[in-house]
C-alpha atoms as a PDB file:
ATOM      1  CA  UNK A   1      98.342  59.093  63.745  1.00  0.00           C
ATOM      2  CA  UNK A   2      94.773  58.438  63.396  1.00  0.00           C
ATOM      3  CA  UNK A   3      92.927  56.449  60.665  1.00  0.00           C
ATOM      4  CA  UNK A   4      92.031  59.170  58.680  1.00  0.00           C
ATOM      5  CA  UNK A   5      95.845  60.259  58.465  1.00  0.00           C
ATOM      6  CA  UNK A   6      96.120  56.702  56.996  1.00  0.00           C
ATOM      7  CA  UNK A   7      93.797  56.327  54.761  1.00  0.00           C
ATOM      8  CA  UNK A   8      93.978  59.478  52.580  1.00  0.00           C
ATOM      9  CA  UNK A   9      91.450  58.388  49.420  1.00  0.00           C
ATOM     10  CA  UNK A  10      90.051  56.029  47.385  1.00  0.00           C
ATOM     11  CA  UNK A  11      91.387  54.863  44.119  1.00  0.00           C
ATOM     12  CA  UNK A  12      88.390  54.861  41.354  1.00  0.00           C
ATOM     13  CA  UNK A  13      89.695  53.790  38.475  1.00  0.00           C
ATOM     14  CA  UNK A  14      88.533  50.919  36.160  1.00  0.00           C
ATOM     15  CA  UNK A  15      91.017  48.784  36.954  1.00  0.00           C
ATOM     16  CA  UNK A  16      90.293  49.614  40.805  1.00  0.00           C
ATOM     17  CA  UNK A  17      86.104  48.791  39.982  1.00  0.00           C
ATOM     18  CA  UNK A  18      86.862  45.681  38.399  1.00  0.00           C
ATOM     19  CA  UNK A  19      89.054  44.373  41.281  1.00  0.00           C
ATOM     20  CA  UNK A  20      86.043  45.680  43.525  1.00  0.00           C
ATOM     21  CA  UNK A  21      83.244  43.872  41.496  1.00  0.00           C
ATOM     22  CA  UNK A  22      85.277  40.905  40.954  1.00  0.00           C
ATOM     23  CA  UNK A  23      87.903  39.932  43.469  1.00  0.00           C
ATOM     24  CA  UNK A  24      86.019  42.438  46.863  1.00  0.00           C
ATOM     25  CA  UNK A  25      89.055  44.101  47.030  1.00  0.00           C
ATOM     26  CA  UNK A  26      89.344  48.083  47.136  1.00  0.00           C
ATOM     27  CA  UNK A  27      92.189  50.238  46.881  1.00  0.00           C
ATOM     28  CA  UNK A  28      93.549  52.894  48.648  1.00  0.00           C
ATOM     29  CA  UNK A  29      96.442  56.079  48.532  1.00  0.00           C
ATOM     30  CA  UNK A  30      97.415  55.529  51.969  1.00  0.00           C
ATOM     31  CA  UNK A  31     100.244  57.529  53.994  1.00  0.00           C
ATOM     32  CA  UNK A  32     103.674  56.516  52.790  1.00  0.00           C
ATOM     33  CA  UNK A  33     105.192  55.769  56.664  1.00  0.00           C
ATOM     34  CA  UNK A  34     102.071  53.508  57.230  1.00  0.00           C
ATOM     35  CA  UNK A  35     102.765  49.400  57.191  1.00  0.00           C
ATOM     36  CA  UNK A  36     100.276  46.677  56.539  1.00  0.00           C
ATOM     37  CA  UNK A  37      99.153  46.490  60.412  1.00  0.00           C
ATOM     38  CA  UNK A  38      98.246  49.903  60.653  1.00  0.00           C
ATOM     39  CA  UNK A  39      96.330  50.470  57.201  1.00  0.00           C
ATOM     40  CA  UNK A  40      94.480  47.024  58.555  1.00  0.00           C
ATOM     41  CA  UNK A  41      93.372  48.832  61.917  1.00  0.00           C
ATOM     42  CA  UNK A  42      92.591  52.038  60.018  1.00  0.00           C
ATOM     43  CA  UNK A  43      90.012  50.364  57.658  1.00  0.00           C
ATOM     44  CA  UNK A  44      88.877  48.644  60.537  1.00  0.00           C
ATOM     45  CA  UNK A  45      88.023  51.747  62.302  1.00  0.00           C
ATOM     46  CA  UNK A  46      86.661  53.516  59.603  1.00  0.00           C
ATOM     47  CA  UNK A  47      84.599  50.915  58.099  1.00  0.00           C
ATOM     48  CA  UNK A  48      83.966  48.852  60.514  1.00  0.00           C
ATOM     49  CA  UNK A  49      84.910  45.890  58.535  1.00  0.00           C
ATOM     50  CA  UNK A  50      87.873  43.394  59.213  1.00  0.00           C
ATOM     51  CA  UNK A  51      89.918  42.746  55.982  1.00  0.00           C
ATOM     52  CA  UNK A  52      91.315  39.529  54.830  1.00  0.00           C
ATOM     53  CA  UNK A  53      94.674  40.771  53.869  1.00  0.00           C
ATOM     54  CA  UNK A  54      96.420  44.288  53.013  1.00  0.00           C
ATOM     55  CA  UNK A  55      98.892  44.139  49.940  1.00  0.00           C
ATOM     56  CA  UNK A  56     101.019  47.953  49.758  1.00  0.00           C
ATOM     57  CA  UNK A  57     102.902  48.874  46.533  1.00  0.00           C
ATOM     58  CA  UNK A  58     104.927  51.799  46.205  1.00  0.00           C
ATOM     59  CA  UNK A  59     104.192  54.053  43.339  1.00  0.00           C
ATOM     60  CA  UNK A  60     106.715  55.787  41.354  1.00  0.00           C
ATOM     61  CA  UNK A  61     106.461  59.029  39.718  1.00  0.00           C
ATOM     62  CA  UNK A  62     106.408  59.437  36.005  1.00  0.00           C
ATOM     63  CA  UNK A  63     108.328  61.474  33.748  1.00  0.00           C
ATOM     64  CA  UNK A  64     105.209  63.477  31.610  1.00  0.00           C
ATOM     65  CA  UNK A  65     105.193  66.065  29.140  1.00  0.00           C
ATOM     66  CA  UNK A  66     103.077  69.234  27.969  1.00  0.00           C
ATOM     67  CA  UNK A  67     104.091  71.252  25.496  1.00  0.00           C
ATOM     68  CA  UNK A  68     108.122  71.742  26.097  1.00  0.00           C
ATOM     69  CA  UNK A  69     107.838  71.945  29.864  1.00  0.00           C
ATOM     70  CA  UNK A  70     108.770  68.805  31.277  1.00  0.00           C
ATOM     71  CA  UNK A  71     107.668  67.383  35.212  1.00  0.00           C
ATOM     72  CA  UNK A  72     106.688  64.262  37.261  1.00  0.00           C
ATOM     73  CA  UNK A  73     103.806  62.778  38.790  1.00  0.00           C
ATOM     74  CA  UNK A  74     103.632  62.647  42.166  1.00  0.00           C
ATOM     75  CA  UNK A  75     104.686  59.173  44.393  1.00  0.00           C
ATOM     76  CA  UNK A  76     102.615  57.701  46.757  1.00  0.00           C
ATOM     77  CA  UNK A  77     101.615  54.483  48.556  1.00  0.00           C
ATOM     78  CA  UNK A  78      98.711  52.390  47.457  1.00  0.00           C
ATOM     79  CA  UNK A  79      97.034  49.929  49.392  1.00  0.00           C
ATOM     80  CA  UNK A  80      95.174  47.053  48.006  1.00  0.00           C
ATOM     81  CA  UNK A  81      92.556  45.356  50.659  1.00  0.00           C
ATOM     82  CA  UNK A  82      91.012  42.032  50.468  1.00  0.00           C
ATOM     83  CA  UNK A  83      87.657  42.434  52.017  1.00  0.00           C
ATOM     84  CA  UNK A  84      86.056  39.099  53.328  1.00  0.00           C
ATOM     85  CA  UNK A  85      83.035  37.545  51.443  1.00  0.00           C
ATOM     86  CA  UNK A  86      80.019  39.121  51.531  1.00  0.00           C
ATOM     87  CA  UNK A  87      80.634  42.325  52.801  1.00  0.00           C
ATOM     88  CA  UNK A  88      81.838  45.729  50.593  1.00  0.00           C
ATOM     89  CA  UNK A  89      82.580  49.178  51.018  1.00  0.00           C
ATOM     90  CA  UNK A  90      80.088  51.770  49.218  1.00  0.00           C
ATOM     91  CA  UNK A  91      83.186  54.087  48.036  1.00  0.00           C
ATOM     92  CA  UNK A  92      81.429  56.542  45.900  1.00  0.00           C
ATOM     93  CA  UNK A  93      77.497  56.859  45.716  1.00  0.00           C
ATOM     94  CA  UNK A  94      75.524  56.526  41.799  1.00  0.00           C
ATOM     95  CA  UNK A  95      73.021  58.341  40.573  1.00  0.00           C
END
């Protein structure tokens, strides 16, 4: 499996950019069979940056509702990355 099998996408959300401006740590939806060592290596790889730790929650999916038709969310694997001090990751680029 190779590191870009891994790491599927960014999460940009405003919870994600506050934990990114505040705490240097960026999150990921990663592949739900990979474990803490290999999301490490992947970033590693891809970014060429070593992180400090890799925390991995599993996602649920969510009952939601439109009009009388009922479905879920889909479940997936997040990754949370501590990046070490001073460096980031430029995940999206501003205008």
């Amino acid at each position: 499996m190779s590191a870009r099998d891994i790491i599927v996408k960014p999460i940009v959300t405003e919870k994600s950019n506050k934990l990114q401006a505040n705490e240097n740590k960026v999150t990921f939806v990663v592949a739900k069979n990979a474990n803490k060592s290999a999301i490490k290596q992947a970033i590693q790889e891809i970014y060429n940056i070593k992180p400090v730790t890799v925390n991995t929650v599993n996602v649920h999916p969510k009952k939601k509702r439109v009009g009388r038709f009922t479905g879920m969310t889909s479940a997936y694997k997040k990754a949370v990355v501590t990046l070490p001090e001073g460096s980031s990751i430029e995940l999206y680029k501003e205008d």
